[in-house]
N, C-alpha and C. Protein backbone atom coordinates (compact mmCIF):
# COMPACT_ATOMS: atom_id res chain seq x y z
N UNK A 1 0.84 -1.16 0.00
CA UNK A 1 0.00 0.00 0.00
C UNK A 1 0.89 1.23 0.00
N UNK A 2 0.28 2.50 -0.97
CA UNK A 2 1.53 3.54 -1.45
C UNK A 2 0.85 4.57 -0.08
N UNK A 3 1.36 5.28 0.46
CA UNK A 3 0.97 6.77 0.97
C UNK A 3 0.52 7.41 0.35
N UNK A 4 1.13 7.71 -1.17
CA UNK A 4 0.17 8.55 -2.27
C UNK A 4 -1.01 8.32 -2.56
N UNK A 5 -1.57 7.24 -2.33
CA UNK A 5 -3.06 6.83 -2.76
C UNK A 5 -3.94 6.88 -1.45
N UNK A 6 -3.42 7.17 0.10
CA UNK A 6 -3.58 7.63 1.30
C UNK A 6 -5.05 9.07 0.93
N UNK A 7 -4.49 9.70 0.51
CA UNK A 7 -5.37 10.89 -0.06
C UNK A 7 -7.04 10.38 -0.92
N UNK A 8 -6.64 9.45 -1.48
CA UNK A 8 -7.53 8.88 -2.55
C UNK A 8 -8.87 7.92 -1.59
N UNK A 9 -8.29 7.22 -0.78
CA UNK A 9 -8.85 6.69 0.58
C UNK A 9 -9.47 7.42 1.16
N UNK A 10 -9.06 8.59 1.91
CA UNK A 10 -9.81 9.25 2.63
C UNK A 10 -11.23 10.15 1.70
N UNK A 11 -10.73 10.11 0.50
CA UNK A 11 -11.34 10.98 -0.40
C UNK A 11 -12.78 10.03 -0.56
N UNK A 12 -12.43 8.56 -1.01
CA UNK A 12 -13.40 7.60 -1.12
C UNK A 12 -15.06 6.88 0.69
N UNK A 13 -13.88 7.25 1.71
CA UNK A 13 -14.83 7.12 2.68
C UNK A 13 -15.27 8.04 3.41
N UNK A 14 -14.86 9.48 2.91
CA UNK A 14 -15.88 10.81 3.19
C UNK A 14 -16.80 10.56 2.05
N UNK A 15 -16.91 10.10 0.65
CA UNK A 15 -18.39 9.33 -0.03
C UNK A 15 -19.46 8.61 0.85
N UNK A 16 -18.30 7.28 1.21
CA UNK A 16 -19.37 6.68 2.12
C UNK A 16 -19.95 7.29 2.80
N UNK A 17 -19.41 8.30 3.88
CA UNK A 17 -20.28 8.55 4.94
C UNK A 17 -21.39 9.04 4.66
N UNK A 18 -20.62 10.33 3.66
CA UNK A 18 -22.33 11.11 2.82
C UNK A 18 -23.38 10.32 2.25
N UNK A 19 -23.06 9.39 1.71
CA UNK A 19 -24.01 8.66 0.90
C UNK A 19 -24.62 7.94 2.04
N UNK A 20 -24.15 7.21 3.19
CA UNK A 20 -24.54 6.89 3.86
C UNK A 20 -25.69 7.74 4.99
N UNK A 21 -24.99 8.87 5.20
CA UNK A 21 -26.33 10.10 5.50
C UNK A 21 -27.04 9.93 4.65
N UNK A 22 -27.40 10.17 3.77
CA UNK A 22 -28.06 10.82 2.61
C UNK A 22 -28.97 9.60 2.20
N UNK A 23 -29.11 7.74 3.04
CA UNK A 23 -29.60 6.48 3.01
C UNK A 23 -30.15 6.82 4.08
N UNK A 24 -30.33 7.60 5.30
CA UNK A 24 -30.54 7.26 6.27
C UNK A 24 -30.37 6.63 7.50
N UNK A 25 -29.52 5.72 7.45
CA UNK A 25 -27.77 5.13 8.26
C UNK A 25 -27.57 6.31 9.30
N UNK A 26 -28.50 5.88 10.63
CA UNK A 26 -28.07 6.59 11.42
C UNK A 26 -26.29 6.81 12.08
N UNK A 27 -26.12 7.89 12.88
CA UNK A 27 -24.60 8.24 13.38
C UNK A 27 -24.13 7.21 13.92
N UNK A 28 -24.86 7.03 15.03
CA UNK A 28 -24.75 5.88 16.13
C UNK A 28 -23.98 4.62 15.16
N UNK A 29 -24.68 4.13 14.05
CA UNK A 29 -24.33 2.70 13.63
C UNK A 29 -23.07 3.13 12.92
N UNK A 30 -22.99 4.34 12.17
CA UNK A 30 -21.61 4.32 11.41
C UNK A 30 -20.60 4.87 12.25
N UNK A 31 -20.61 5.07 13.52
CA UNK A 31 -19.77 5.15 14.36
C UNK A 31 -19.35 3.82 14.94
N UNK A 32 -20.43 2.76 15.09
CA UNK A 32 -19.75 1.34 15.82
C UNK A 32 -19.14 0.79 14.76
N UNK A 33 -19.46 0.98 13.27
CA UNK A 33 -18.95 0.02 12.12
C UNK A 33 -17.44 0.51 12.07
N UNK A 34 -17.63 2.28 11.93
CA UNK A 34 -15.73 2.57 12.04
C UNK A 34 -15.19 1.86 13.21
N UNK A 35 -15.60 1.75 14.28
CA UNK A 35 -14.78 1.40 15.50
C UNK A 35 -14.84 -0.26 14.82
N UNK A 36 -16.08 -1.20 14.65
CA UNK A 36 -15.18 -2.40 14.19
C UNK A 36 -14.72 -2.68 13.37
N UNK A 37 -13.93 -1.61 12.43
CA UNK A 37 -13.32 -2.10 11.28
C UNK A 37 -12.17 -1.25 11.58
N UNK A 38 -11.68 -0.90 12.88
CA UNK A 38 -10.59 0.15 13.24
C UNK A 38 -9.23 -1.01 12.74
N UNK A 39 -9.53 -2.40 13.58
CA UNK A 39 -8.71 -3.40 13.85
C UNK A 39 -7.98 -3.55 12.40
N UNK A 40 -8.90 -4.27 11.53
CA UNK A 40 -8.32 -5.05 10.66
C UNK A 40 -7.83 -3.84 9.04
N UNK A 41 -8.44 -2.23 9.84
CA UNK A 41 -7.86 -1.55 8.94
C UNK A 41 -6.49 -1.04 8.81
N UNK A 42 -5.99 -1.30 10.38
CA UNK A 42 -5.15 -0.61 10.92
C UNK A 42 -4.01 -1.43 10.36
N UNK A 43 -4.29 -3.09 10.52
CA UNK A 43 -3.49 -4.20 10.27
C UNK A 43 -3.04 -3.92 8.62
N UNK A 44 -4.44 -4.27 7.98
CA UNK A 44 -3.77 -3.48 5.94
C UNK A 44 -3.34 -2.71 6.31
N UNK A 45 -3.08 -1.07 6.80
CA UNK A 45 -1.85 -0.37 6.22
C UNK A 45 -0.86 -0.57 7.21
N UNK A 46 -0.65 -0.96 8.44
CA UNK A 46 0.53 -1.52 8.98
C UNK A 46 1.23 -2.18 8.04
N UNK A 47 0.73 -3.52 7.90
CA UNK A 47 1.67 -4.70 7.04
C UNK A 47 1.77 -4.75 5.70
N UNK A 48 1.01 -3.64 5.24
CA UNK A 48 0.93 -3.28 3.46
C UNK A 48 2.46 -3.35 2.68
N UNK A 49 3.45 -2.38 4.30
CA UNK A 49 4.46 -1.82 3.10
C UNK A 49 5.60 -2.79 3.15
N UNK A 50 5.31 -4.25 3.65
CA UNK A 50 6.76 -4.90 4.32
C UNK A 50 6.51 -5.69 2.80
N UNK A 51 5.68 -6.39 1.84
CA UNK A 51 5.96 -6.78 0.73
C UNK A 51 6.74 -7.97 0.99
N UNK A 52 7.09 -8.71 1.60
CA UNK A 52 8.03 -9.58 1.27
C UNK A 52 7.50 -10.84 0.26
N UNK A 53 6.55 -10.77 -0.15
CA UNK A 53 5.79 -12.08 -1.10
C UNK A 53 5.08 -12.84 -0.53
N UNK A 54 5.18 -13.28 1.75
CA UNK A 54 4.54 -14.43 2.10
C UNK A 54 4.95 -15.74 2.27
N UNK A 55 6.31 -14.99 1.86
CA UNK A 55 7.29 -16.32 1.91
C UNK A 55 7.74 -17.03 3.43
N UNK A 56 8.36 -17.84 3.25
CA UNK A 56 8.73 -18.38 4.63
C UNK A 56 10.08 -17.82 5.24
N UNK A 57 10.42 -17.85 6.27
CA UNK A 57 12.26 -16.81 6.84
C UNK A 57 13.01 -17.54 6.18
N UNK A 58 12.37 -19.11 6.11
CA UNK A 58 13.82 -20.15 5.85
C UNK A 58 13.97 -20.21 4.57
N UNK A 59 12.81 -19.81 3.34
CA UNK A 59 13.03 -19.40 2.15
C UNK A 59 13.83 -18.57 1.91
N UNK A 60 13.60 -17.19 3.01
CA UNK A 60 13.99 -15.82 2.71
C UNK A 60 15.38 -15.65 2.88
N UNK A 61 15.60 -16.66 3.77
CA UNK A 61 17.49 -16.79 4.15
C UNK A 61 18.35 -17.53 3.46
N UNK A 62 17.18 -18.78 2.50
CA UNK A 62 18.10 -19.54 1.79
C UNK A 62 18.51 -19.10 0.64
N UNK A 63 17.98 -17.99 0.06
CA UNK A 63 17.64 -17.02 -1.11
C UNK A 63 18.81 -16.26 -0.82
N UNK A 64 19.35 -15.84 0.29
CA UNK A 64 20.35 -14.56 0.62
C UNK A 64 21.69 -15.53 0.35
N UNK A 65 21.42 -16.46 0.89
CA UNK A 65 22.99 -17.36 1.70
C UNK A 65 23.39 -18.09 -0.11
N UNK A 66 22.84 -18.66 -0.58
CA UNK A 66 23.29 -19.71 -1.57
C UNK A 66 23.15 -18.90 -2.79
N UNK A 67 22.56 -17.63 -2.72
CA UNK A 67 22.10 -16.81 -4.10
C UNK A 67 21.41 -17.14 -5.06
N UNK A 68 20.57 -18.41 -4.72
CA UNK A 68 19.84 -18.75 -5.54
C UNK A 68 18.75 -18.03 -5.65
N UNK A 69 17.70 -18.35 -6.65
CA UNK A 69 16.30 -17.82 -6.41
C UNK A 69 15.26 -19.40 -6.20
């Protein structure tokens, strides 16, 4: 996940909210939905920028040490 597209995000769920006013979606509920989706949003852009593929350490070390791919 880039920082530059950070802008584009926020740009996209100030939509939601309006549109979500604008449905009738009282405060109350789109206030508990941000709070339960604080967790696993926080986790995507935490671990977005480490990229390593998903690989395993013992892949990732055998890749460094022998120079193979």
């Amino acid at each position: 996940m880039k920082r530059q597209h950070f802008g584009l995000y926020a740009i996209a769920l100030a939509i939601l909210i309006v549109g979500l006013t604008f449905a009738g979606v009282p405060l109350q509920t789109m206030l508990f939905s941000l709070l339960v989706l604080a967790c696993p949003l926080m986790m995507i852009f935490m671990m977005g920028g480490h990229g390593d593929g998903g690989g395993s350490d013992e892949q990732h070390r055998d890749h460094h040490t022998t120079g193979r791919s």
